[in-house]
N, C-alpha and C. Protein backbone atom coordinates (compact mmCIF):
# COMPACT_ATOMS: atom_id res chain seq x y z
N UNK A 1 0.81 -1.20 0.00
CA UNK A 1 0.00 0.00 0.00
C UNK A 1 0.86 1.26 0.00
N UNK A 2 1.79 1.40 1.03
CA UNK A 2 2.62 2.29 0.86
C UNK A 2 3.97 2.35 1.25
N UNK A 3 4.83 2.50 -0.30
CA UNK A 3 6.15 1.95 -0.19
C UNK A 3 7.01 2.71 0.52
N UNK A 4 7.13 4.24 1.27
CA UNK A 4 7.54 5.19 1.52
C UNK A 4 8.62 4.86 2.49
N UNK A 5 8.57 4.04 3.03
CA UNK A 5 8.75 3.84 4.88
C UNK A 5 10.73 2.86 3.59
N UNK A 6 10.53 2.15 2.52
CA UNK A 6 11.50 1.51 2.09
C UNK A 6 12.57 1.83 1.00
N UNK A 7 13.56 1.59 0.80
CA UNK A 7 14.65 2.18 0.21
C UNK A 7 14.39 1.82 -1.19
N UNK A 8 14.10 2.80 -2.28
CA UNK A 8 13.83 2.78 -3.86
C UNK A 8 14.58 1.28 -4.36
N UNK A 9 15.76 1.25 -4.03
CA UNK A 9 16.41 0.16 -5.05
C UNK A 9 16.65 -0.62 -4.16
N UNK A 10 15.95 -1.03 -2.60
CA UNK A 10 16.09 -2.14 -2.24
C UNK A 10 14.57 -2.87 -2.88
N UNK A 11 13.67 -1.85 -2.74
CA UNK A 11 12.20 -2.49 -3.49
C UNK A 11 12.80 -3.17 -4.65
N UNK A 12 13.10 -2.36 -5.59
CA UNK A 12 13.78 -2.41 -6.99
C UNK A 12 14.20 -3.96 -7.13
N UNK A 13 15.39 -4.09 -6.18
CA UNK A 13 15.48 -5.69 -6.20
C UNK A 13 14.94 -6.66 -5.35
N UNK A 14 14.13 -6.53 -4.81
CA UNK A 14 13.13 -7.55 -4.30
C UNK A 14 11.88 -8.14 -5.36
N UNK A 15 11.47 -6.92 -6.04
CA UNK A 15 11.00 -7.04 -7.12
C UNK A 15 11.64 -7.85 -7.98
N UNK A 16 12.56 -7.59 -9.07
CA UNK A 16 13.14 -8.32 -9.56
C UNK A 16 13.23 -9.69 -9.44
N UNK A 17 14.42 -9.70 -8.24
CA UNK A 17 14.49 -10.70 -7.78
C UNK A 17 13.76 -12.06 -7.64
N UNK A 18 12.25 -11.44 -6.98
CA UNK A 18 11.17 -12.56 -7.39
C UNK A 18 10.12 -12.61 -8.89
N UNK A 19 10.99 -11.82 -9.61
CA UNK A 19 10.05 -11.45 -10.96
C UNK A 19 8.55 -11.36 -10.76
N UNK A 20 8.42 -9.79 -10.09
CA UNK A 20 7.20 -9.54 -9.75
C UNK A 20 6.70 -8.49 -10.20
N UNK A 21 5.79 -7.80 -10.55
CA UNK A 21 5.46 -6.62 -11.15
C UNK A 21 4.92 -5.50 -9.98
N UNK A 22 5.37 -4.18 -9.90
CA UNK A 22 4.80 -3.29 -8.65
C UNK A 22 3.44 -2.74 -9.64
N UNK A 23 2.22 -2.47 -9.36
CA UNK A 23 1.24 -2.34 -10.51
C UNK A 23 0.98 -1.18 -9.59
N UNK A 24 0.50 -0.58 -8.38
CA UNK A 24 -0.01 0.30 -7.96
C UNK A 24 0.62 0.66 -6.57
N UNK A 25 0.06 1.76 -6.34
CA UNK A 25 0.56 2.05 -4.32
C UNK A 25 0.04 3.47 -4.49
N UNK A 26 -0.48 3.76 -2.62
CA UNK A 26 -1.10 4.98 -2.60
C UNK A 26 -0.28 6.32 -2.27
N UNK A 27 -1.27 7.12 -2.53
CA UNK A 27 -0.60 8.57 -1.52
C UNK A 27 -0.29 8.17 -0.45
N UNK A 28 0.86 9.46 0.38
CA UNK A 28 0.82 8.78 1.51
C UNK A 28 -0.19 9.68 1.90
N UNK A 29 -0.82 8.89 3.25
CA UNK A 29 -2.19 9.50 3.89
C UNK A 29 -2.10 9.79 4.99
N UNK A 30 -1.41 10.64 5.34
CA UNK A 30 -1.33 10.94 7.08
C UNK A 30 -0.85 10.31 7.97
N UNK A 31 -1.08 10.80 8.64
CA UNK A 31 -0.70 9.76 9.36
C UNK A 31 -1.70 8.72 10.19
N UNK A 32 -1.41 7.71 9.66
CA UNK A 32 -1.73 6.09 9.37
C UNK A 32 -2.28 6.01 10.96
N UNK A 33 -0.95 5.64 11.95
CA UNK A 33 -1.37 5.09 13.20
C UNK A 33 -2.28 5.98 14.11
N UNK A 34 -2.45 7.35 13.66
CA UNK A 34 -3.42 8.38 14.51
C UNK A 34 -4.57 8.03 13.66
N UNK A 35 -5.04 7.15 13.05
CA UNK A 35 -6.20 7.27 12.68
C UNK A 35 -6.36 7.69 11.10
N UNK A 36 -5.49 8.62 10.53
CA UNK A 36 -6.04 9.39 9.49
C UNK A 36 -5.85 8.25 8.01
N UNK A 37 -6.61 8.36 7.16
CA UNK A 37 -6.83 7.73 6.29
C UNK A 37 -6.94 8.28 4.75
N UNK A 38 -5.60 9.21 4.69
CA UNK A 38 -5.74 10.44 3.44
C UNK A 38 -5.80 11.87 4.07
N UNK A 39 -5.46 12.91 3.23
CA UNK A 39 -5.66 14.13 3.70
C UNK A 39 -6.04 14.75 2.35
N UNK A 40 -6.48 14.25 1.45
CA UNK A 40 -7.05 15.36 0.00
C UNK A 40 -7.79 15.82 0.59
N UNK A 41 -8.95 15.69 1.44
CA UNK A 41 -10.15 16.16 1.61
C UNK A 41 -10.10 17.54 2.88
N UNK A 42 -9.14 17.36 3.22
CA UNK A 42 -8.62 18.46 4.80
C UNK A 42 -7.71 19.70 4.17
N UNK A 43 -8.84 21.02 4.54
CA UNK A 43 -8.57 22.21 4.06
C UNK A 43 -7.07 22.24 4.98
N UNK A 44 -6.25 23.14 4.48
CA UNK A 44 -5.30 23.46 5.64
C UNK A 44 -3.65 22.71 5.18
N UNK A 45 -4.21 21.44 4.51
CA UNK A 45 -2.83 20.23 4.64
C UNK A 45 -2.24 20.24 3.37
N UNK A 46 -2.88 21.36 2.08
CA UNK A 46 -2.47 20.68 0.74
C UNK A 46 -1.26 20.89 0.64
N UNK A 47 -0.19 21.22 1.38
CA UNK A 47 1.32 21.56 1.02
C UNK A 47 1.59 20.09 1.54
N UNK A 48 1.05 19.51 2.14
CA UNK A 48 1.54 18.08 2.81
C UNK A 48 0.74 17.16 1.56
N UNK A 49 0.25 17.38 0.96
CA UNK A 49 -0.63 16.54 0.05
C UNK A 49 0.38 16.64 -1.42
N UNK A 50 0.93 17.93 -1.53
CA UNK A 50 1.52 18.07 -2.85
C UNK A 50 2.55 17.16 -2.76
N UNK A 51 3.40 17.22 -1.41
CA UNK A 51 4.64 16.83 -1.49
C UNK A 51 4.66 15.44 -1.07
N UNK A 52 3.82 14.94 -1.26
CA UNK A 52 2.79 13.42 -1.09
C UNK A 52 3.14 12.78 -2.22
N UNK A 53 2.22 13.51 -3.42
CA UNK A 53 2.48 13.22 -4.83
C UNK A 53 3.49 13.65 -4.85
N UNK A 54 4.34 14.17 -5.28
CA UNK A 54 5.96 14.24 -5.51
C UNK A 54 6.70 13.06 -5.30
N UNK A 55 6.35 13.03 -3.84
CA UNK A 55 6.78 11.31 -3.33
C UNK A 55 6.38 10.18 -3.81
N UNK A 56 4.73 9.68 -4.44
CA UNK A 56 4.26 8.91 -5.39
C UNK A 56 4.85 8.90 -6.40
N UNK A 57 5.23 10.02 -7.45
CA UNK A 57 5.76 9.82 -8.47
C UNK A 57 7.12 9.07 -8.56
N UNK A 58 7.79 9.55 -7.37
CA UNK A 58 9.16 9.44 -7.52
C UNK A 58 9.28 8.00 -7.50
N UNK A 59 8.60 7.18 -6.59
CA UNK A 59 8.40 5.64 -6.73
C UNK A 59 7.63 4.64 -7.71
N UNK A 60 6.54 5.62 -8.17
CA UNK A 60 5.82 5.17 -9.59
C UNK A 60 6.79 4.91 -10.63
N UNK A 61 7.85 6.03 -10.85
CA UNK A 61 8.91 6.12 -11.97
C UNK A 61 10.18 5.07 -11.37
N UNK A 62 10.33 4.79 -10.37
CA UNK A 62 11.43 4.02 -9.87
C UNK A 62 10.67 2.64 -10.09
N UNK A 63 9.76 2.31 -9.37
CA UNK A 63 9.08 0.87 -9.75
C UNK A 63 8.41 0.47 -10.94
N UNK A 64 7.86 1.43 -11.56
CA UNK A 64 7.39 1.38 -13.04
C UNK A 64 5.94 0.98 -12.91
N UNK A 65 5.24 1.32 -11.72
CA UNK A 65 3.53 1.51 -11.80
C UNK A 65 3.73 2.67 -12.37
N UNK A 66 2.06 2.39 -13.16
CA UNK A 66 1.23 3.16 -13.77
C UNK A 66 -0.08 3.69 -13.43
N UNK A 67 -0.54 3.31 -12.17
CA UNK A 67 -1.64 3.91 -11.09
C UNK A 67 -1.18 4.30 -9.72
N UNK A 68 -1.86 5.14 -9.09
CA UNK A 68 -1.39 5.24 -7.84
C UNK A 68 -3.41 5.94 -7.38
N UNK A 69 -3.26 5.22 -6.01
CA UNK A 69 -4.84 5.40 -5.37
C UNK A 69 -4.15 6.62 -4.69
N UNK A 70 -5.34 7.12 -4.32
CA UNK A 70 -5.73 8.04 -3.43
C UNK A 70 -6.63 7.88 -2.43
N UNK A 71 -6.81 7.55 -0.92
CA UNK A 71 -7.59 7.58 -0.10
C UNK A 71 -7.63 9.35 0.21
N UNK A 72 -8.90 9.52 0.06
CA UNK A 72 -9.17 11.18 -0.02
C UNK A 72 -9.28 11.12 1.57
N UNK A 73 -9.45 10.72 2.18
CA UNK A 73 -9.85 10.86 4.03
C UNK A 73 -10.94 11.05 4.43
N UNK A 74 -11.15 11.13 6.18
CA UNK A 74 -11.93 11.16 6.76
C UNK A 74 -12.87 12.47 6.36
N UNK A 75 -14.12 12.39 6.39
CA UNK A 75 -14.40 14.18 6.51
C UNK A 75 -14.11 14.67 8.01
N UNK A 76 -13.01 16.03 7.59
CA UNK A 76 -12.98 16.59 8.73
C UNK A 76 -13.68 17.74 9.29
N UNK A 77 -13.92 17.50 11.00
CA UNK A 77 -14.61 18.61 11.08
C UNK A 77 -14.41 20.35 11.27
N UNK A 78 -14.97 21.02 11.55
CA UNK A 78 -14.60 22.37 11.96
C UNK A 78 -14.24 23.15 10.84
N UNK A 79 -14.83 22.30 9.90
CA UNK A 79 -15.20 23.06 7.97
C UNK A 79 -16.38 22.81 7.10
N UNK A 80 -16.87 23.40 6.46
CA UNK A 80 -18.24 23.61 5.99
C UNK A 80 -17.87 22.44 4.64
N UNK A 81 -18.98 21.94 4.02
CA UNK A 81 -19.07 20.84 3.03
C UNK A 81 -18.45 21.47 1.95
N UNK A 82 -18.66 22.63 1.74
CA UNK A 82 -18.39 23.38 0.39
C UNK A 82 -17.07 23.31 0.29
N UNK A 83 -16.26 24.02 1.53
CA UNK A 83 -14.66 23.75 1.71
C UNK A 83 -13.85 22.78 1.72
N UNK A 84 -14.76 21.37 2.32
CA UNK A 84 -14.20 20.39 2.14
C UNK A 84 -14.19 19.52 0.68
N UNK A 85 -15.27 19.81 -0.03
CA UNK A 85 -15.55 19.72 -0.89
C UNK A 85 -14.09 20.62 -2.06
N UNK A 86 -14.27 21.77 -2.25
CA UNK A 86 -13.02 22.66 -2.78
C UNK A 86 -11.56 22.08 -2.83
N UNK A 87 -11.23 21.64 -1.28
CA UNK A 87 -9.89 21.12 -0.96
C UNK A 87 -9.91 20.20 -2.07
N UNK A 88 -10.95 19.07 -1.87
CA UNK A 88 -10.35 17.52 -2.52
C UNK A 88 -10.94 17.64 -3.92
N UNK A 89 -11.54 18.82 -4.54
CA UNK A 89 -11.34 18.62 -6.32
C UNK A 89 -9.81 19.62 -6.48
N UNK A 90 -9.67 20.60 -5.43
CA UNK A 90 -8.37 21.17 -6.19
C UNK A 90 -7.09 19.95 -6.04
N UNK A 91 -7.10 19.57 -4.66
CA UNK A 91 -6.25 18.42 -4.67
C UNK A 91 -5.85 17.36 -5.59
N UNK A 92 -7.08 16.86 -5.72
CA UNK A 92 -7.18 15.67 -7.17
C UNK A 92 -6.88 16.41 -8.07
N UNK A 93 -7.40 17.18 -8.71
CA UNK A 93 -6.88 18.03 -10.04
C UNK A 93 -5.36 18.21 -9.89
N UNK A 94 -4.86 18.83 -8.65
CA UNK A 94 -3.30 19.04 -8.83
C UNK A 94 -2.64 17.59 -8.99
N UNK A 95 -2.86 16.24 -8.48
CA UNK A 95 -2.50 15.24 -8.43
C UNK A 95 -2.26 14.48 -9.79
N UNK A 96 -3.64 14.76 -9.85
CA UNK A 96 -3.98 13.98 -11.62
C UNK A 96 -3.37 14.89 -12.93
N UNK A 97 -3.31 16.37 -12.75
CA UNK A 97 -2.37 17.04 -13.56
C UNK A 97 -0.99 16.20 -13.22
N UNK A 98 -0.27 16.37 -12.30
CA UNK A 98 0.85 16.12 -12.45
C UNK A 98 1.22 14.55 -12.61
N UNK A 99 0.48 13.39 -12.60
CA UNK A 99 0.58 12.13 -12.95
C UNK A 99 0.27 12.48 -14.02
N UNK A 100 -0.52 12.78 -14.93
CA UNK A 100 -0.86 12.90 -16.53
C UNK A 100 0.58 13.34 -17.30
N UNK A 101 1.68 14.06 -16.57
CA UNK A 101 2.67 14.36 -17.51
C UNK A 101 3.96 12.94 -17.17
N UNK A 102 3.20 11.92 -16.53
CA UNK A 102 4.07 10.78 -15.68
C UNK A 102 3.08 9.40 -17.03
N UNK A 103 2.11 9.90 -16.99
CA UNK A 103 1.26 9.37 -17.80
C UNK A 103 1.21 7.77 -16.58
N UNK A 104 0.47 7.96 -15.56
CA UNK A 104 0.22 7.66 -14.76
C UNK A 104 -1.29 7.85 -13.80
N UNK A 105 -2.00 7.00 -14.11
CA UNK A 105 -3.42 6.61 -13.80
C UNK A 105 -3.43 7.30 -11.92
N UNK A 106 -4.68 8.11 -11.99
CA UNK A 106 -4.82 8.66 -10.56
C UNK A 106 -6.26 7.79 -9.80
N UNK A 107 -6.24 6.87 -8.98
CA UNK A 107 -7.57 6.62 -8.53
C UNK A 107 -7.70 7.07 -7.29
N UNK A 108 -9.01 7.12 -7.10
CA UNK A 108 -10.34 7.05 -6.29
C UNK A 108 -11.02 6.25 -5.35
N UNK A 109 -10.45 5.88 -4.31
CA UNK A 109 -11.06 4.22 -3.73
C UNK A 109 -12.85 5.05 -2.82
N UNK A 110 -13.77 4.42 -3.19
CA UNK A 110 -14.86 4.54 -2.09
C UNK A 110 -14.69 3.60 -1.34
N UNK A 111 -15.11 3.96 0.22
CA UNK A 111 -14.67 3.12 1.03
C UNK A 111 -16.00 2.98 1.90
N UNK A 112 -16.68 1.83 2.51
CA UNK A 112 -17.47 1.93 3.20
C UNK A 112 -17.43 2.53 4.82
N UNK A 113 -18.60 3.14 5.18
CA UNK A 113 -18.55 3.61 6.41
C UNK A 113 -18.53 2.40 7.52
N UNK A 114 -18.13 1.23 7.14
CA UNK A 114 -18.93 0.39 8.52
C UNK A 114 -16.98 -0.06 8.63
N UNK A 115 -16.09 -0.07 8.23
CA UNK A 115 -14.91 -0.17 8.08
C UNK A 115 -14.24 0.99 8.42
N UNK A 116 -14.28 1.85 7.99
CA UNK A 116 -13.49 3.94 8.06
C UNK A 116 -14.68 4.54 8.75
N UNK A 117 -14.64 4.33 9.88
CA UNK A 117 -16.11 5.02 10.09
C UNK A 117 -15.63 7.17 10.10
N UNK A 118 -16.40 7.83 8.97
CA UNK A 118 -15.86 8.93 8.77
C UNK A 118 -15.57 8.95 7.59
N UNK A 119 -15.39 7.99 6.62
CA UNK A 119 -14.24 8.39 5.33
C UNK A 119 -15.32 8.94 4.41
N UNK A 120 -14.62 10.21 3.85
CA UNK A 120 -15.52 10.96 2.89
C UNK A 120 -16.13 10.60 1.60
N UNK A 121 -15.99 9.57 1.15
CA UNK A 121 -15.78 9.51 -0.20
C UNK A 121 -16.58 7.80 0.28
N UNK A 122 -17.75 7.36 -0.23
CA UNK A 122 -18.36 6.26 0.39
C UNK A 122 -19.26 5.27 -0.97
N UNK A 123 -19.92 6.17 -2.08
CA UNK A 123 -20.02 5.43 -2.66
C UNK A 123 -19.33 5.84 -4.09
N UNK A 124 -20.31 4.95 -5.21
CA UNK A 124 -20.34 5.49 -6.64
C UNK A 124 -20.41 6.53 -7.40
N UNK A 125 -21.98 6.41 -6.94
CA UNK A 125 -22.00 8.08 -7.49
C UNK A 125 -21.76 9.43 -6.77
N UNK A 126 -21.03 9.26 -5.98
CA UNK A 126 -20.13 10.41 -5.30
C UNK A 126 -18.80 10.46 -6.00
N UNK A 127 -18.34 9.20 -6.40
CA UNK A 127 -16.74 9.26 -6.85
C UNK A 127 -16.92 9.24 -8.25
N UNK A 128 -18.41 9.49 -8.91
CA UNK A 128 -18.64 9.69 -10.27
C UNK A 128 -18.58 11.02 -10.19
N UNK A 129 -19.26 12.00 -9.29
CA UNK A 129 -19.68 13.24 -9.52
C UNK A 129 -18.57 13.79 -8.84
N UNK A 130 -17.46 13.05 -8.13
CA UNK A 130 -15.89 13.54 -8.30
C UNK A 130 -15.17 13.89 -9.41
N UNK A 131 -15.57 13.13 -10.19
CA UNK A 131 -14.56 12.78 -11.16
C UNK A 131 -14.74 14.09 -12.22
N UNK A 132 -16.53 14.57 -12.54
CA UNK A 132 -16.66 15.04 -13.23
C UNK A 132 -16.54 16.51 -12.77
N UNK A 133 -16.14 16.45 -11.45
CA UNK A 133 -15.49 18.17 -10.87
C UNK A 133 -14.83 18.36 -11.20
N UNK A 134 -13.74 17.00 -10.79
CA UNK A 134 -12.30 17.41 -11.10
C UNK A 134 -11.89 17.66 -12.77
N UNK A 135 -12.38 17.01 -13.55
CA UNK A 135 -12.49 17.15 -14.86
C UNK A 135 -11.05 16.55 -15.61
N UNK A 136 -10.53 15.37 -15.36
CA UNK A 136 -9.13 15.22 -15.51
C UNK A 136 -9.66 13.73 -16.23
N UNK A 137 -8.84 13.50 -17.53
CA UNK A 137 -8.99 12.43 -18.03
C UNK A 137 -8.50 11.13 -17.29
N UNK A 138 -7.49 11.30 -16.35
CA UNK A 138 -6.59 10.36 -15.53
C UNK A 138 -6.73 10.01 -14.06
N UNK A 139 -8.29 10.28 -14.04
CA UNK A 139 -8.89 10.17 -12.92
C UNK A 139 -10.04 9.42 -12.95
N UNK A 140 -9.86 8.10 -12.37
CA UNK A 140 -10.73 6.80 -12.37
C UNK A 140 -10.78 6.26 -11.06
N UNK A 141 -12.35 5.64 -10.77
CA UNK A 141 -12.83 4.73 -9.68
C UNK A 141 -11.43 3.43 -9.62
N UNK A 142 -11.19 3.43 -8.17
CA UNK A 142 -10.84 1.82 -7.52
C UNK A 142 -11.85 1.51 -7.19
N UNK A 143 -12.35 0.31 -7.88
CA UNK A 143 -13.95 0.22 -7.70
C UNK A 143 -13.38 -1.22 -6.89
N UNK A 144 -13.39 -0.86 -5.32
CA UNK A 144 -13.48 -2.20 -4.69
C UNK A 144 -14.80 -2.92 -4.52
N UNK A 145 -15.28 -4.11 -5.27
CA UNK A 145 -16.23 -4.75 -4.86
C UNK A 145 -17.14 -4.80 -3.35
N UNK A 146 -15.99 -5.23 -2.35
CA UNK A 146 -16.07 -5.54 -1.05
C UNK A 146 -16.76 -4.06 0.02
N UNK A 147 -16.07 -3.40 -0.65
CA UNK A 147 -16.72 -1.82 -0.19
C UNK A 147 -18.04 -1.33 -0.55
N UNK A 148 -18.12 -1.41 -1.96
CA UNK A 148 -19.75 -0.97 -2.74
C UNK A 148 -20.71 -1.78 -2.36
N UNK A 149 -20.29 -2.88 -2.15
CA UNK A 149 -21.45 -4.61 -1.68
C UNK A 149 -21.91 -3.68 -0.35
N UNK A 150 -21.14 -3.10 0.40
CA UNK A 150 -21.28 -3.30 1.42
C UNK A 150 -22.36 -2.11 1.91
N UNK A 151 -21.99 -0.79 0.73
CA UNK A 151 -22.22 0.79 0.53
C UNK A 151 -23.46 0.48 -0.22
N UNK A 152 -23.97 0.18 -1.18
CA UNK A 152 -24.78 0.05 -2.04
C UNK A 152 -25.69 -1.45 -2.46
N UNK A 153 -25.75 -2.33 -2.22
CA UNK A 153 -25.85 -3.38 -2.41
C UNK A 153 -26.20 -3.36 -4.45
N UNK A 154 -26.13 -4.39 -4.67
CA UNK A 154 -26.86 -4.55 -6.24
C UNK A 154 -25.75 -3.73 -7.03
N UNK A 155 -24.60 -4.37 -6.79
CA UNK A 155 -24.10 -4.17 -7.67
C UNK A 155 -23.83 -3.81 -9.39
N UNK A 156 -24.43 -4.60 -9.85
CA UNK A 156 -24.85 -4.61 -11.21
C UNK A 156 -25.53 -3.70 -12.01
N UNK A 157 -26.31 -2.81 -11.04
CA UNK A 157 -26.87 -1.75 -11.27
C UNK A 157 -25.47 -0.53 -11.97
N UNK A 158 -24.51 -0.66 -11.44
CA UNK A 158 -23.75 0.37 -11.99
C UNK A 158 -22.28 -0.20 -13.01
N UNK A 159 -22.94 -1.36 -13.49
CA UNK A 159 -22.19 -2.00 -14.63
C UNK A 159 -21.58 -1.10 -15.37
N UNK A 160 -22.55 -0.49 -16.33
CA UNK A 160 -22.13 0.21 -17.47
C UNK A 160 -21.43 1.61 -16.67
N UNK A 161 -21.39 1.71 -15.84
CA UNK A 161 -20.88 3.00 -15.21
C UNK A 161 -19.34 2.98 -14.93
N UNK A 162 -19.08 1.48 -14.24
CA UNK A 162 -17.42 0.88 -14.20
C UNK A 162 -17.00 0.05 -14.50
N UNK A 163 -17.73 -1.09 -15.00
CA UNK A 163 -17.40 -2.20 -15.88
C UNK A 163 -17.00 -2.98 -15.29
């Protein structure tokens, strides 16, 4: 999930080594053991968010993925919807701009509330009517099954929407 914490070219040859492919890994998201689960969505943090992606790329291009998720975070409080809202399309937009010149896939995970209790971003058509804020061709659903089953039931209903 997140390679940050390990040394570029010791990954590099572990990989190898077991002839394995690195396909994805996320932003980093806060911090992890306090709870937090992403910070796109938290007015206040985007200088910690930019230099997030900076850090994604630098391991996307070292391991040779071509996606990297985004857990947008908890909604936080002591900010109005609109603001929180603002933060995480300018966020994603700055993200997905700068993976688009990496030519590097930006996702979206919805996550259910009964797991993240708090996480902003919960079903489909929320991370549809994300997508079409942010307006970025390189910005696509992690459409986890296990999450939407859980968020939406009837899956199938949004076939043609993610395939």
């Amino acid at each position: 999930m997140f390679p940050y914490d390990y040394d570029i070219e010791e990954l590099k040859h572990v990989l190898a080594s077991n002839k394995l492919e690195h396909t994805l890994h996320n932003l980093p998201a806060g911090d992890w053991a306090a709870g937090e689960r992403g910070i796109a969505c938290i007015p206040g943090r985007e200088e910690e968010f930019r230099d997030g992606v900076a850090a994604a790329i630098r391991y996307a291009r070292a391991l040779g993925n071509k996606k990297i998720n985004c857990l947008v975070g908890k909604t936080p409080a002591g900010f109005s919807s609109e603001q929180i809202h603002a933060t995480l399309v300018e966020n994603l937009r700055y993200a997905a701009n700068m993976l688009m010149k990496e030519d590097i896939l930006l996702l979206i995970e919805p996550i259910n509330h009964f797991d993240i209790p708090g996480f902003h971003l919960t079903g489909t058509r929320q991370a549809l009517k994300l997508i079409d804020d942010v307006g970025c061709c390189n910005l696509k659903i992690q459409y986890d099954i296990y999450h939407m089953q859980r968020m939406e039931g009837e899956l199938t209903k949004h076939h043609d929407s993610v395939g």
